[in-house]
N, C-alpha and C. Protein backbone atom coordinates (compact mmCIF):
# COMPACT_ATOMS: atom_id res chain seq x y z
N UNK A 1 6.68 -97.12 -43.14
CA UNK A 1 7.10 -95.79 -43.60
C UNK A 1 5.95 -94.80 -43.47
N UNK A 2 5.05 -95.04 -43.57
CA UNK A 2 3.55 -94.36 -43.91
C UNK A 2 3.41 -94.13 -42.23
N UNK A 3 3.37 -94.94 -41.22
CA UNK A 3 3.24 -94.77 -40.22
C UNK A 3 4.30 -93.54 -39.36
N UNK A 4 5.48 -94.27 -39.94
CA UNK A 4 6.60 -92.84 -39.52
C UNK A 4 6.11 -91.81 -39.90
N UNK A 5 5.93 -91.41 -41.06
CA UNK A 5 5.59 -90.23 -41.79
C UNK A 5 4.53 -89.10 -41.30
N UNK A 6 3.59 -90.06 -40.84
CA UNK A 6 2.48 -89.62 -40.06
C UNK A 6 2.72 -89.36 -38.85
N UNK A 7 3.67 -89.95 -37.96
CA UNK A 7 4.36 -89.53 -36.70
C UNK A 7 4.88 -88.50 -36.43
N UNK A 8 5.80 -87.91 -37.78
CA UNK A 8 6.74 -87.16 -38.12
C UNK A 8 5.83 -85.58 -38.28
N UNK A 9 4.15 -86.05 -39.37
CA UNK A 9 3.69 -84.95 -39.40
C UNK A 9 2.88 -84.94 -38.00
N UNK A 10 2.34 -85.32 -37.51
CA UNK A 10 1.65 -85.20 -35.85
C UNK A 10 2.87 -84.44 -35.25
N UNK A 11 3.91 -84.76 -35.14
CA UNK A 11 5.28 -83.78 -34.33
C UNK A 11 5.30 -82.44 -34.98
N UNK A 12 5.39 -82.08 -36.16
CA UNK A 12 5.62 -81.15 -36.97
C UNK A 12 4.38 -80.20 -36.61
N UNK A 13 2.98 -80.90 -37.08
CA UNK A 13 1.68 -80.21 -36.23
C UNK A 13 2.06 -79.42 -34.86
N UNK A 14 2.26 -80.64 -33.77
CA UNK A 14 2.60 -79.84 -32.68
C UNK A 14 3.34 -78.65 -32.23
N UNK A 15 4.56 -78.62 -32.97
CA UNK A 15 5.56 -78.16 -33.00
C UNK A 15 4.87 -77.06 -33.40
N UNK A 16 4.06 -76.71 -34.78
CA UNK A 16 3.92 -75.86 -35.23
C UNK A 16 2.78 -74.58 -34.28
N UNK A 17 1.94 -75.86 -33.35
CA UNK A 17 0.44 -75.05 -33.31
C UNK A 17 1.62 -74.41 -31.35
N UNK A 18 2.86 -74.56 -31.70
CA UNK A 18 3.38 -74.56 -30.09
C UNK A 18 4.48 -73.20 -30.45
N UNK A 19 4.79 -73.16 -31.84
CA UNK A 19 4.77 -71.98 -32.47
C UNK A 19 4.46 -70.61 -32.58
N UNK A 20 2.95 -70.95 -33.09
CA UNK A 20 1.63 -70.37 -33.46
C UNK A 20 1.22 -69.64 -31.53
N UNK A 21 1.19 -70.59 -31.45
CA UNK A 21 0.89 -70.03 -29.40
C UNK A 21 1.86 -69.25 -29.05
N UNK A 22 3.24 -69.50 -28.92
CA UNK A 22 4.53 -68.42 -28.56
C UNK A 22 4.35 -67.57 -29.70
N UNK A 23 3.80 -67.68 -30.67
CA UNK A 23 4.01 -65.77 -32.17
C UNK A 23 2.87 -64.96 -30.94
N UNK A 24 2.06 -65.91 -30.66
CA UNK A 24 0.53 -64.85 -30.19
C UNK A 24 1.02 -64.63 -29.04
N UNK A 25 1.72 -65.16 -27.84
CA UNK A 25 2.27 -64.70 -27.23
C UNK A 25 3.16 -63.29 -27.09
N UNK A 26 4.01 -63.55 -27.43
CA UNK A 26 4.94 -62.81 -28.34
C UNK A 26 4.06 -60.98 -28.61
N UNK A 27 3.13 -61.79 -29.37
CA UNK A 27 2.61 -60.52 -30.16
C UNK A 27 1.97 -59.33 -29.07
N UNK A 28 1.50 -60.83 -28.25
CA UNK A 28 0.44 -59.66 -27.00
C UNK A 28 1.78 -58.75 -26.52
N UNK A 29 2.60 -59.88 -25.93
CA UNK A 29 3.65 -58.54 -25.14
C UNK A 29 4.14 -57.37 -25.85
N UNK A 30 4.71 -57.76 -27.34
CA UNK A 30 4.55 -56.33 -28.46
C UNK A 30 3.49 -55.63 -28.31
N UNK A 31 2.50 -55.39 -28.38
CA UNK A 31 1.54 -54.62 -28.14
C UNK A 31 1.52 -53.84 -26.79
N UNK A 32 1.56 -55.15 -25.73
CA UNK A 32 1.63 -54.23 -24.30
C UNK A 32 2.92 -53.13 -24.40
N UNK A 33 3.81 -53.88 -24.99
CA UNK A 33 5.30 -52.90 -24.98
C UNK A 33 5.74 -51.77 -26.03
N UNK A 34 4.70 -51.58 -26.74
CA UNK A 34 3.68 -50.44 -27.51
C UNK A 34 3.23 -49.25 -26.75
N UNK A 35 2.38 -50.04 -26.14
CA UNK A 35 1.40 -49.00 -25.49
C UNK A 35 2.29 -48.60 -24.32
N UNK A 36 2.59 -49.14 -23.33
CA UNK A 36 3.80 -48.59 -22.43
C UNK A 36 4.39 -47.62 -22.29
N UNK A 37 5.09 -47.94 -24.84
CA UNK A 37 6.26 -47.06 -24.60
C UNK A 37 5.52 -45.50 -24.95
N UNK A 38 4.17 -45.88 -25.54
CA UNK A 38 3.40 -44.51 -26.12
C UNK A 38 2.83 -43.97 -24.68
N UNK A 39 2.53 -44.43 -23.13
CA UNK A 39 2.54 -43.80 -22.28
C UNK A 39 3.75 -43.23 -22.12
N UNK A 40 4.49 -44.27 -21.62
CA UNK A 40 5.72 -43.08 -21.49
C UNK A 40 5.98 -42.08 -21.63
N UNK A 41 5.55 -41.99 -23.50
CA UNK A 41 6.48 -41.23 -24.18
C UNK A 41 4.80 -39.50 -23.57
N UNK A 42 4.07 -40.08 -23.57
CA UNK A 42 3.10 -39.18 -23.11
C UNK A 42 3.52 -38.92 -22.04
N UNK A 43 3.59 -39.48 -21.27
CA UNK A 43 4.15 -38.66 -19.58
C UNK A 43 5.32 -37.96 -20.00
N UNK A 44 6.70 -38.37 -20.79
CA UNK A 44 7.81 -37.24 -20.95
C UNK A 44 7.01 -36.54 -21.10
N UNK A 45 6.32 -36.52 -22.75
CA UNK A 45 5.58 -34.93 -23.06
C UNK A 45 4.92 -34.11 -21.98
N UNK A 46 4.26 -34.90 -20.94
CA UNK A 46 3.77 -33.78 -19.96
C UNK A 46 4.49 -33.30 -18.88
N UNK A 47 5.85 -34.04 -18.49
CA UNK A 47 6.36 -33.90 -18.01
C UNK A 47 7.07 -32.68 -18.78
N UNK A 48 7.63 -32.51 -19.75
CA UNK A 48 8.83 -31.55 -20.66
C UNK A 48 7.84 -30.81 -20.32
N UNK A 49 6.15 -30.39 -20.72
CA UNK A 49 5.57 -29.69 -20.50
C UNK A 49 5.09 -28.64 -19.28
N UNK A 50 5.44 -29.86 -18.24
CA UNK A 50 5.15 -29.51 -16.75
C UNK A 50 6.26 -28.23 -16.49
N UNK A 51 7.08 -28.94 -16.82
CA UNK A 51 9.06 -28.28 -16.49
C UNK A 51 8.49 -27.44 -17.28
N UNK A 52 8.55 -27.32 -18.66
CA UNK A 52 8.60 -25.54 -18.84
C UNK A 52 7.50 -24.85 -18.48
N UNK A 53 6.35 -25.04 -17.96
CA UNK A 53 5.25 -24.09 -17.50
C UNK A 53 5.61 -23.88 -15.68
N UNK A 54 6.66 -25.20 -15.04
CA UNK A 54 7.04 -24.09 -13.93
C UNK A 54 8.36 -23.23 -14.25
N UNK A 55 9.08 -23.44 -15.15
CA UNK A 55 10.04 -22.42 -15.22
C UNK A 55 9.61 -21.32 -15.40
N UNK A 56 8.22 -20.82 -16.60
CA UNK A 56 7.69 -19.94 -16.50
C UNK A 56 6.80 -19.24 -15.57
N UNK A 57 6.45 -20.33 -15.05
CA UNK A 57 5.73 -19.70 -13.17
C UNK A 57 7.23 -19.03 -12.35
N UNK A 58 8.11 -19.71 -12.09
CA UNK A 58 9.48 -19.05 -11.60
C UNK A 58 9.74 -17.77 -12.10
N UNK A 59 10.02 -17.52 -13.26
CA UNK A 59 10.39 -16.36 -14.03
C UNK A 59 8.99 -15.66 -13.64
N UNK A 60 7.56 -15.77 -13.59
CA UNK A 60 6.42 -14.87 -13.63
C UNK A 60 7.25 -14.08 -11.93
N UNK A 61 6.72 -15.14 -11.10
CA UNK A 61 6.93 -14.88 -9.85
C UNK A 61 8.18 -14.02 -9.24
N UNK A 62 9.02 -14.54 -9.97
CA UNK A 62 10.93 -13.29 -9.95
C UNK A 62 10.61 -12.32 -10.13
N UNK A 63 9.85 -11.87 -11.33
CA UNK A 63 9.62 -11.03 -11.93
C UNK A 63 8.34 -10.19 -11.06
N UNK A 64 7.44 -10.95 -10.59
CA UNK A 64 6.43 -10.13 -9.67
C UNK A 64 7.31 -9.92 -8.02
N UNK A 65 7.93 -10.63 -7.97
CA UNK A 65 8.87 -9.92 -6.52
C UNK A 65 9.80 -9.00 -6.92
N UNK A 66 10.17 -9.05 -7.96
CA UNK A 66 11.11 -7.81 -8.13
C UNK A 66 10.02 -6.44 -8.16
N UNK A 67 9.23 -6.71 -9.02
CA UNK A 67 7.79 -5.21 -9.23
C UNK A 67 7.63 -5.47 -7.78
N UNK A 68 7.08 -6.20 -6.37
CA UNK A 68 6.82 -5.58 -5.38
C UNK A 68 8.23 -5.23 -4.38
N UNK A 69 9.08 -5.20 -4.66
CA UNK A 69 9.93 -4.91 -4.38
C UNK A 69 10.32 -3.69 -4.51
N UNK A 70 10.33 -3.30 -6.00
CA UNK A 70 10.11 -1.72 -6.56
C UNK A 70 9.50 -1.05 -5.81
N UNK A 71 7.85 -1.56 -6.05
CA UNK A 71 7.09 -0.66 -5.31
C UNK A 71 7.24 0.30 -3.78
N UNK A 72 7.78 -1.00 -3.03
CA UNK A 72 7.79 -1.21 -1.76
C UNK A 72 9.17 0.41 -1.48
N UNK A 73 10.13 -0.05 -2.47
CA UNK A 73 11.48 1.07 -2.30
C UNK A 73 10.74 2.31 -2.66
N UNK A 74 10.23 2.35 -3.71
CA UNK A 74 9.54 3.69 -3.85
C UNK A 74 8.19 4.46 -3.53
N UNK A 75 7.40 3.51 -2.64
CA UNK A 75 6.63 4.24 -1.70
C UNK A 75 7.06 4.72 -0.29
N UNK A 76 8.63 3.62 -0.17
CA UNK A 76 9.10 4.29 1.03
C UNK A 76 9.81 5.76 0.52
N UNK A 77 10.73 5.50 -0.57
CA UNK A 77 11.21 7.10 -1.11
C UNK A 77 10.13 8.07 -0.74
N UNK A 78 8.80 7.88 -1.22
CA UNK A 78 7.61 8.68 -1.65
C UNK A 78 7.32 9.03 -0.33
N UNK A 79 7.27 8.51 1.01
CA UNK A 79 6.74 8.86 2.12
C UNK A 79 7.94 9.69 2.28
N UNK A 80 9.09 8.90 2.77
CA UNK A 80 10.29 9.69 3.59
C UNK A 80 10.47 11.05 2.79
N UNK A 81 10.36 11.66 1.30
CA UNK A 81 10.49 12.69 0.81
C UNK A 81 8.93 13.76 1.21
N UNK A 82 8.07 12.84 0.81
CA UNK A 82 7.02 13.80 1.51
C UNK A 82 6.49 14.01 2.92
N UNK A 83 7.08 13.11 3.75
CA UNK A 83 6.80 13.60 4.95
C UNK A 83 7.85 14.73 5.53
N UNK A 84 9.21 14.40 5.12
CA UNK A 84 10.09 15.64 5.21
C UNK A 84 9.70 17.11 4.96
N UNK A 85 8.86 17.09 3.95
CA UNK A 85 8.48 18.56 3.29
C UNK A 85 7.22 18.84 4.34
N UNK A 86 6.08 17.78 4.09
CA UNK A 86 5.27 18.20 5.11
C UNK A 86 5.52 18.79 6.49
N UNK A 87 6.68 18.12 7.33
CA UNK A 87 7.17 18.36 8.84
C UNK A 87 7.80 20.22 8.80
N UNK A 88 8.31 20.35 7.54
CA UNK A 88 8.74 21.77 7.49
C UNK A 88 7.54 22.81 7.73
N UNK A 89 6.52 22.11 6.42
CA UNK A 89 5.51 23.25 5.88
C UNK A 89 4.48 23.53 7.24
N UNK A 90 4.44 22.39 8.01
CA UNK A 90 3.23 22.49 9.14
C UNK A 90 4.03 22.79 10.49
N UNK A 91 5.36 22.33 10.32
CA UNK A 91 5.75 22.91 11.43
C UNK A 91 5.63 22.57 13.18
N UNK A 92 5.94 21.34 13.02
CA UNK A 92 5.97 20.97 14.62
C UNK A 92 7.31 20.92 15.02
N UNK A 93 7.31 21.29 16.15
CA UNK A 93 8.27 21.97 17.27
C UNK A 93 8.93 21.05 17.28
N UNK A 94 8.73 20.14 18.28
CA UNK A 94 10.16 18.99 18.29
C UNK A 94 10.22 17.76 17.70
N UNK A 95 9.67 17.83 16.40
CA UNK A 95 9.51 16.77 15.40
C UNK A 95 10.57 16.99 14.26
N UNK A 96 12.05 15.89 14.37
CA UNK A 96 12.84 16.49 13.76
C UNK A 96 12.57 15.35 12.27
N UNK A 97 12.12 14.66 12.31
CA UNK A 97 11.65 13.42 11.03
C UNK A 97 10.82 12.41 11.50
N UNK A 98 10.62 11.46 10.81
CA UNK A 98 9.49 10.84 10.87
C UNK A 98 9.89 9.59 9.25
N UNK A 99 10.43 8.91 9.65
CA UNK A 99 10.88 8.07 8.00
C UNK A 99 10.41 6.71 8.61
N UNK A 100 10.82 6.14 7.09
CA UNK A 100 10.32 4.44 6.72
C UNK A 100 11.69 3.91 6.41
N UNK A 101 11.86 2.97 6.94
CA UNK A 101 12.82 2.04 6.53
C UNK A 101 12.35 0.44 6.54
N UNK A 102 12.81 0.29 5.33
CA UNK A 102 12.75 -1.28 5.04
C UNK A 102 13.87 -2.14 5.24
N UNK A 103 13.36 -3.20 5.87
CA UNK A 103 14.72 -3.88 6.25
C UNK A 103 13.89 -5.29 5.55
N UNK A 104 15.17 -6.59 5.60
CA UNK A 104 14.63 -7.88 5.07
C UNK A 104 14.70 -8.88 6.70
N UNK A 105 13.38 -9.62 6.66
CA UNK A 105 13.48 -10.43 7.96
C UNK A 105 13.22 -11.60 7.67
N UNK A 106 13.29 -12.40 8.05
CA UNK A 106 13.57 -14.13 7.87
C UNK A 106 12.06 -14.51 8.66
N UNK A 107 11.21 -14.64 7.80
CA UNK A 107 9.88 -15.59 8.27
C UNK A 107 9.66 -17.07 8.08
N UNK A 108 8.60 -18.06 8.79
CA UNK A 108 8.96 -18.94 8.19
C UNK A 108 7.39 -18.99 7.76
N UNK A 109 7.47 -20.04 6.59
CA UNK A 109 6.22 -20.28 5.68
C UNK A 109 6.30 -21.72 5.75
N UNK A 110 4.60 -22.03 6.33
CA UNK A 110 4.92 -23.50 6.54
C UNK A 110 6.50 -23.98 7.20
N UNK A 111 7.10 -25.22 6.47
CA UNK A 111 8.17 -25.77 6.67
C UNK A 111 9.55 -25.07 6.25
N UNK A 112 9.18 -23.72 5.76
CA UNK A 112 10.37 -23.13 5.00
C UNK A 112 10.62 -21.81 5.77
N UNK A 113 11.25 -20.99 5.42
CA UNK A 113 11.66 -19.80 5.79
C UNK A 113 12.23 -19.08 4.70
N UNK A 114 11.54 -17.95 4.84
CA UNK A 114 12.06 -16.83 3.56
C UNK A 114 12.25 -15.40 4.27
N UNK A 115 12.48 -14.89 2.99
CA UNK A 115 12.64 -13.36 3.43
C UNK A 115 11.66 -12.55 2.80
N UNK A 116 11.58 -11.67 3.73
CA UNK A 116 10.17 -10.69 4.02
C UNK A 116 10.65 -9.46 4.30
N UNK A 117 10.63 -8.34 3.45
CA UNK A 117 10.45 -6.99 3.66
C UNK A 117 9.59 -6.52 5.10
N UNK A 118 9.72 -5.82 5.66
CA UNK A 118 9.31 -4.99 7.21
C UNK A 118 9.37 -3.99 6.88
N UNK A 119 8.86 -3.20 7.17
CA UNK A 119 8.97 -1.09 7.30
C UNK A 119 8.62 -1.09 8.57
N UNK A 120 9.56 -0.42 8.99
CA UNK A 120 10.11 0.31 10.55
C UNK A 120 9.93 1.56 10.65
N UNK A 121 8.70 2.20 11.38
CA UNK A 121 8.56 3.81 11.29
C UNK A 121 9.40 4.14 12.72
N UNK A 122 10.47 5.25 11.92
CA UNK A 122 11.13 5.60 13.00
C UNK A 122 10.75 7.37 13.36
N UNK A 123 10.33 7.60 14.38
CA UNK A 123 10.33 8.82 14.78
C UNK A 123 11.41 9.43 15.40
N UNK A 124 12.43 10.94 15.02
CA UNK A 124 12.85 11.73 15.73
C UNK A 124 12.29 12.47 16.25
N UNK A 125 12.69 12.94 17.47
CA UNK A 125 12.22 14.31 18.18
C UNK A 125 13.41 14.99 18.85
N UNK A 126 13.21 16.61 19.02
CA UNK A 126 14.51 17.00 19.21
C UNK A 126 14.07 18.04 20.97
N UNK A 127 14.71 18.13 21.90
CA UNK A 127 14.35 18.92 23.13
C UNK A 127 14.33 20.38 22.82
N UNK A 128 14.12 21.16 23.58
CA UNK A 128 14.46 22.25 23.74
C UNK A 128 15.95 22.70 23.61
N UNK A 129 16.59 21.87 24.04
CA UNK A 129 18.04 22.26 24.49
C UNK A 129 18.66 22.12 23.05
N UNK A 130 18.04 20.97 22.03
CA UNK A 130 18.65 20.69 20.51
C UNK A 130 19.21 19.71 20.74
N UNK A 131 19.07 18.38 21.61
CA UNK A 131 19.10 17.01 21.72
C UNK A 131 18.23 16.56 20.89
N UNK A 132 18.48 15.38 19.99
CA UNK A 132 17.58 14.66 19.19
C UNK A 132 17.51 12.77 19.87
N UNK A 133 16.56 12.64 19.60
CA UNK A 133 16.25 11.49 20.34
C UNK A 133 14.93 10.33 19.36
N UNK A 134 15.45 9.02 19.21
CA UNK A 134 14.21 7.97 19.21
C UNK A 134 13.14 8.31 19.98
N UNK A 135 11.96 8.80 19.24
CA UNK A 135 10.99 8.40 20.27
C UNK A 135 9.89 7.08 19.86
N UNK A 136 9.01 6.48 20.96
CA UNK A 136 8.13 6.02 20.47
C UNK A 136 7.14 6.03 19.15
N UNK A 137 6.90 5.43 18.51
CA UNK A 137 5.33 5.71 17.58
C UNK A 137 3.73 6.03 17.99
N UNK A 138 4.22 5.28 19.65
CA UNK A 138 2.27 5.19 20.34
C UNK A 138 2.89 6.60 21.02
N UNK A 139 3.85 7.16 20.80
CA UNK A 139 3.88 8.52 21.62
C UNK A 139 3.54 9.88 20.64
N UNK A 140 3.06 9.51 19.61
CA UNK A 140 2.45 10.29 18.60
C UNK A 140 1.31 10.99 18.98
N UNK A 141 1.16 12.53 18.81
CA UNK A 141 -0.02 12.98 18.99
C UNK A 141 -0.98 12.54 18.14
N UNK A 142 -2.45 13.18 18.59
CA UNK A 142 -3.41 12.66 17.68
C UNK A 142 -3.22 13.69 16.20
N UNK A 143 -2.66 14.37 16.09
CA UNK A 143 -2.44 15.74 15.07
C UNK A 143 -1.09 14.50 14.33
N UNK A 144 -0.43 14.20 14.96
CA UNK A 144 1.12 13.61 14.63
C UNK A 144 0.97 12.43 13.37
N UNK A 145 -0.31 11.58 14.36
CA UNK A 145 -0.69 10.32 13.57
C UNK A 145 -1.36 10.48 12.06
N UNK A 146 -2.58 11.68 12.78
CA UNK A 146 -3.28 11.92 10.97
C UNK A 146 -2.26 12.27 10.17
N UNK A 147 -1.47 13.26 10.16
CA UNK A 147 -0.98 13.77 8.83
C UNK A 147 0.22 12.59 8.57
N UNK A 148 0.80 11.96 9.47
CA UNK A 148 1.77 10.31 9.56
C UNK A 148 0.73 9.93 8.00
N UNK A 149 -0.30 9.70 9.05
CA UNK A 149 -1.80 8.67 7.90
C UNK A 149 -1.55 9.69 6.26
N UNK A 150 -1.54 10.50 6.23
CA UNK A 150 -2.15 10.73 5.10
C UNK A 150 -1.18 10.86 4.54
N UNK A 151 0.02 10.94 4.65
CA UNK A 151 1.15 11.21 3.91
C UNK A 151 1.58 9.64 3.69
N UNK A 152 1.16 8.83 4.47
CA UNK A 152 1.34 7.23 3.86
C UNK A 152 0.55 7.29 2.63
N UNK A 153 -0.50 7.41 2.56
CA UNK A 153 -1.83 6.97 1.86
C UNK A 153 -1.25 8.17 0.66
N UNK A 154 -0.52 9.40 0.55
CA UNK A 154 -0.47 10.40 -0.62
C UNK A 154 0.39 9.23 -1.08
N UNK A 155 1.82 8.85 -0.72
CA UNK A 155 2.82 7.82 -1.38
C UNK A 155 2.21 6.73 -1.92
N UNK A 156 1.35 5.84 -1.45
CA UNK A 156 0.67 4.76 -2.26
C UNK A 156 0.27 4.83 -3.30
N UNK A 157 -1.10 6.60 -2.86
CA UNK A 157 -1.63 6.92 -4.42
C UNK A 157 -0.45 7.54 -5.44
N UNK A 158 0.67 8.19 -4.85
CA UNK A 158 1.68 8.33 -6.37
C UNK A 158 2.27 7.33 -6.92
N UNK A 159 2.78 6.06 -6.00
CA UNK A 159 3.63 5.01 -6.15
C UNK A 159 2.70 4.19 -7.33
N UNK A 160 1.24 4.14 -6.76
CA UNK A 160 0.46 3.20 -7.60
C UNK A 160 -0.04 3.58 -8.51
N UNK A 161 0.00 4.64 -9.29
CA UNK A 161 -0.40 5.76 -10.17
C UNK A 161 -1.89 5.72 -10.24
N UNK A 162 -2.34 6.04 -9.20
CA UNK A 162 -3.47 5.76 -8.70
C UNK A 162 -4.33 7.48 -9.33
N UNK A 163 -3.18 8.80 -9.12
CA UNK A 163 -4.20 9.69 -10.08
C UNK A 163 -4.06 10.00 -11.32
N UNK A 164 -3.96 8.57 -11.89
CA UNK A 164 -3.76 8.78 -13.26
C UNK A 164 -5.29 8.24 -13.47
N UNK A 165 -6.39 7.41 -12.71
CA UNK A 165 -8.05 6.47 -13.01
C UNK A 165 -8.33 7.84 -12.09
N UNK A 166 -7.78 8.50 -10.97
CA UNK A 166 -8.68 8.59 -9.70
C UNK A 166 -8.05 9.98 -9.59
N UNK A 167 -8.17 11.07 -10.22
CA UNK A 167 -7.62 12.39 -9.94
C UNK A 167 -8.43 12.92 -8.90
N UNK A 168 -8.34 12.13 -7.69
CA UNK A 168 -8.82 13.38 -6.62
C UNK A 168 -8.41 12.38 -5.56
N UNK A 169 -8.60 13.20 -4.05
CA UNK A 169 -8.19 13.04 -2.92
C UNK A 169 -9.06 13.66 -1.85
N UNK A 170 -9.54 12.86 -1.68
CA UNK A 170 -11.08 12.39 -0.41
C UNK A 170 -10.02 12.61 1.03
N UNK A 171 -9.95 14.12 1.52
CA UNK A 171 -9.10 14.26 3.34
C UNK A 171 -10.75 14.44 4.13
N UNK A 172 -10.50 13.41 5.15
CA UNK A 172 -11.55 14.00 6.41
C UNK A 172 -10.65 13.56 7.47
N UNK A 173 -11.27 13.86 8.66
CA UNK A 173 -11.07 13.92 9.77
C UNK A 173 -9.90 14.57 10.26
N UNK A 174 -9.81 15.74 9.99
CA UNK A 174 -8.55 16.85 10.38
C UNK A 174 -8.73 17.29 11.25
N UNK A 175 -9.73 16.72 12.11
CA UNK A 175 -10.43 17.83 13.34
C UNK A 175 -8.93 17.94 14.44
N UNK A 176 -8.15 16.91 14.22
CA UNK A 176 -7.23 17.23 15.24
C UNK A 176 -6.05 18.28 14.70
N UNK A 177 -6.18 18.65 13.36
CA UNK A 177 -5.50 19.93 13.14
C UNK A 177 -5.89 21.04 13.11
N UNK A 178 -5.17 21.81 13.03
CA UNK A 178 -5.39 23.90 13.57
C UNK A 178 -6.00 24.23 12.67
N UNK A 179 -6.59 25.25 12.00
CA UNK A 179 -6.69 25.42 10.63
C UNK A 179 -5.89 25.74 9.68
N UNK A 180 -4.63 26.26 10.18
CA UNK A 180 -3.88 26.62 9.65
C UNK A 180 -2.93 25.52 9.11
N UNK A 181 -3.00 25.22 9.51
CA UNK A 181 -2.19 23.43 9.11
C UNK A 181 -2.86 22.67 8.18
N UNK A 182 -4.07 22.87 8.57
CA UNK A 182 -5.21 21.83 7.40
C UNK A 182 -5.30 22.67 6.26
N UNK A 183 -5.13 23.77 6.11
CA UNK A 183 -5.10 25.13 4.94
C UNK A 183 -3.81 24.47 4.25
N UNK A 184 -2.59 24.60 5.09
CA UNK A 184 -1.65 23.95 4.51
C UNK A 184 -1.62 22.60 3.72
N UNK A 185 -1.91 22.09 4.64
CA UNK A 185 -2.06 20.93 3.93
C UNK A 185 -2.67 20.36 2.96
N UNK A 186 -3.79 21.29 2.96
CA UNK A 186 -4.62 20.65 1.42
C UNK A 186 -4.21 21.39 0.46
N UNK A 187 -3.62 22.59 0.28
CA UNK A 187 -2.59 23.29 -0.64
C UNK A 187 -1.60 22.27 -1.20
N UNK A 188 -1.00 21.76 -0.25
CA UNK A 188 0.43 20.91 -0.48
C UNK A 188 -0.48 19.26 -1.04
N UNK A 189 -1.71 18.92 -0.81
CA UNK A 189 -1.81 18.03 -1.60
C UNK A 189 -2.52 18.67 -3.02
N UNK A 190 -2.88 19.49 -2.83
CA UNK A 190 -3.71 19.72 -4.29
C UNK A 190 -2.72 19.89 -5.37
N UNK A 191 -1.64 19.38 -4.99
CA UNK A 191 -0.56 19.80 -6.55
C UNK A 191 -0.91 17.83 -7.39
N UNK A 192 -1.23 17.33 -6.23
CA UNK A 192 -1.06 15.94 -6.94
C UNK A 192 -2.68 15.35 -7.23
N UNK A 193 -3.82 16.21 -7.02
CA UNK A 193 -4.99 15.56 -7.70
C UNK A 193 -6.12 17.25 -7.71
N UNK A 194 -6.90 16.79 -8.85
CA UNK A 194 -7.80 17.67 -9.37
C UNK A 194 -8.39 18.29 -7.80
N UNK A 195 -8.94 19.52 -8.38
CA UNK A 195 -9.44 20.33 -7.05
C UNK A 195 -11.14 20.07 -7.89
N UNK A 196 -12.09 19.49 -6.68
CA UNK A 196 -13.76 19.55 -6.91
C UNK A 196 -14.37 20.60 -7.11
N UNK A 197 -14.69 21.05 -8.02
CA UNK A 197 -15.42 22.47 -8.35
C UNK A 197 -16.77 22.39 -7.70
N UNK A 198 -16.75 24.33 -7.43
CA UNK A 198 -18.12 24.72 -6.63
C UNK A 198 -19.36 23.74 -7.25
N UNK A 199 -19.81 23.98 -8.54
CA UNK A 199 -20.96 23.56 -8.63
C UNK A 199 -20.47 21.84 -8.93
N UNK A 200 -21.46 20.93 -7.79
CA UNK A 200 -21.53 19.61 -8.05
C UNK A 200 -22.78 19.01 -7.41
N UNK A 201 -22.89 17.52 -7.75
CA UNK A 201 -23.83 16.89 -7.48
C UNK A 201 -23.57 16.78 -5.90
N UNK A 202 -24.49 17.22 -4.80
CA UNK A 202 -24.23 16.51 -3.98
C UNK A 202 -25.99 15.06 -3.56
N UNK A 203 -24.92 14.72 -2.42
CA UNK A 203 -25.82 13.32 -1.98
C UNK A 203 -26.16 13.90 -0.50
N UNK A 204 -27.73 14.04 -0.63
CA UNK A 204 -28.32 14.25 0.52
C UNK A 204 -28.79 13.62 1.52
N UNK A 205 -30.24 12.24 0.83
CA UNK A 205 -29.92 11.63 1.96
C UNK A 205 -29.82 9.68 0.60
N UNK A 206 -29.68 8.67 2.05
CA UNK A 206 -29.40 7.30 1.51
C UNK A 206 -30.50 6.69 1.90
């Protein structure tokens, strides 16, 4: 009996220390399946995180193509209205307009393709006879192009409220206009930035 007994506890031992090995078993994989689930649950979080900081990059970016979009419509308004007035006030002969139009064109970026705003300067000119006609842009005089130039560059500075920091307007190179035209013309811009008074600093030499 004593011998059984002792058989019985040697089995029971085993049994137990075979137990004891599968709990610690056991336990490690609980732990690994712990930590796992606390990565996981860290990657959702950066993930939920990821997702809403690009939804808010989306919405930034909508929101900044719509503002250059704006811009873009109302520096073309800003030219096509002021170059109209200009073409009256200076007065060229068979220059019946001179406008901007924006159209949308399909570029591609990298592997993709989007759409892209263009401005198309279209020139009229009209004959003698009162035919109006497309003409070229490189068929622009050199008189045609400057005041073209500067009446772009007046629309930017209103569009960008540029004399609201910068109340003035730096014109050179008019040499290809009459004087009478350049008289004009700096009249017709001085409504939109401060006029430089007689007494100032000037810069002699650098």
């Amino acid at each position: 009996m004593e011998g059984q007994d002792q058989s019985e506890l040697l089995d029971r031992h085993k049994e137990a220390n075979q137990l004891e090995f599968e709990l610690g078993r056991l336990e490690t994989d609980l732990e690994d399946v712990r930590e796992e689930i606390t990565s996981v649950e860290e990657d959702l979080a950066e993930r939920d995180r990821l997702t809403e900081r690009r939804e808010e990059l989306q919405t930034e970016l909508a929101d900044l193509r719509t503002r250059i979009e704006q811009l873009e419509s109302e520096a073309v308004e800003e030219f096509n209205d002021h170059m109209e007035t200009i073409l009256g006030v200076l007065d060229y002969a068979n220059i019946e307009r001179i406008w901007i139009e924006r159209t949308e064109q399909t570029v591609r970026e990298g592997r993709r393709k989007v759409e892209r705003g263009v401005f198309d300067l279209h020139v009229i000119r009209s004959t003698d006879e009162g035919t109006t006609y497309e003409d070229s842009i490189g068929h622009l005089s050199e008189s045609e192009r400057e005041v073209t130039g500067l009446v772009f560059a007046l629309a930017g500075y209103l569009v960008h409220d540029l004399h609201e920091s910068l109340p003035f307007i730096v014109i050179d190179s008019l040499e290809a206009l009459d004087s009478d035209r350049i008289a004009a013309l700096v009249e017709y811009f001085s409504e939109y930035a401060a006029a430089l008074g007689n007494q100032h600093h000037r810069l002699a030499e650098i």
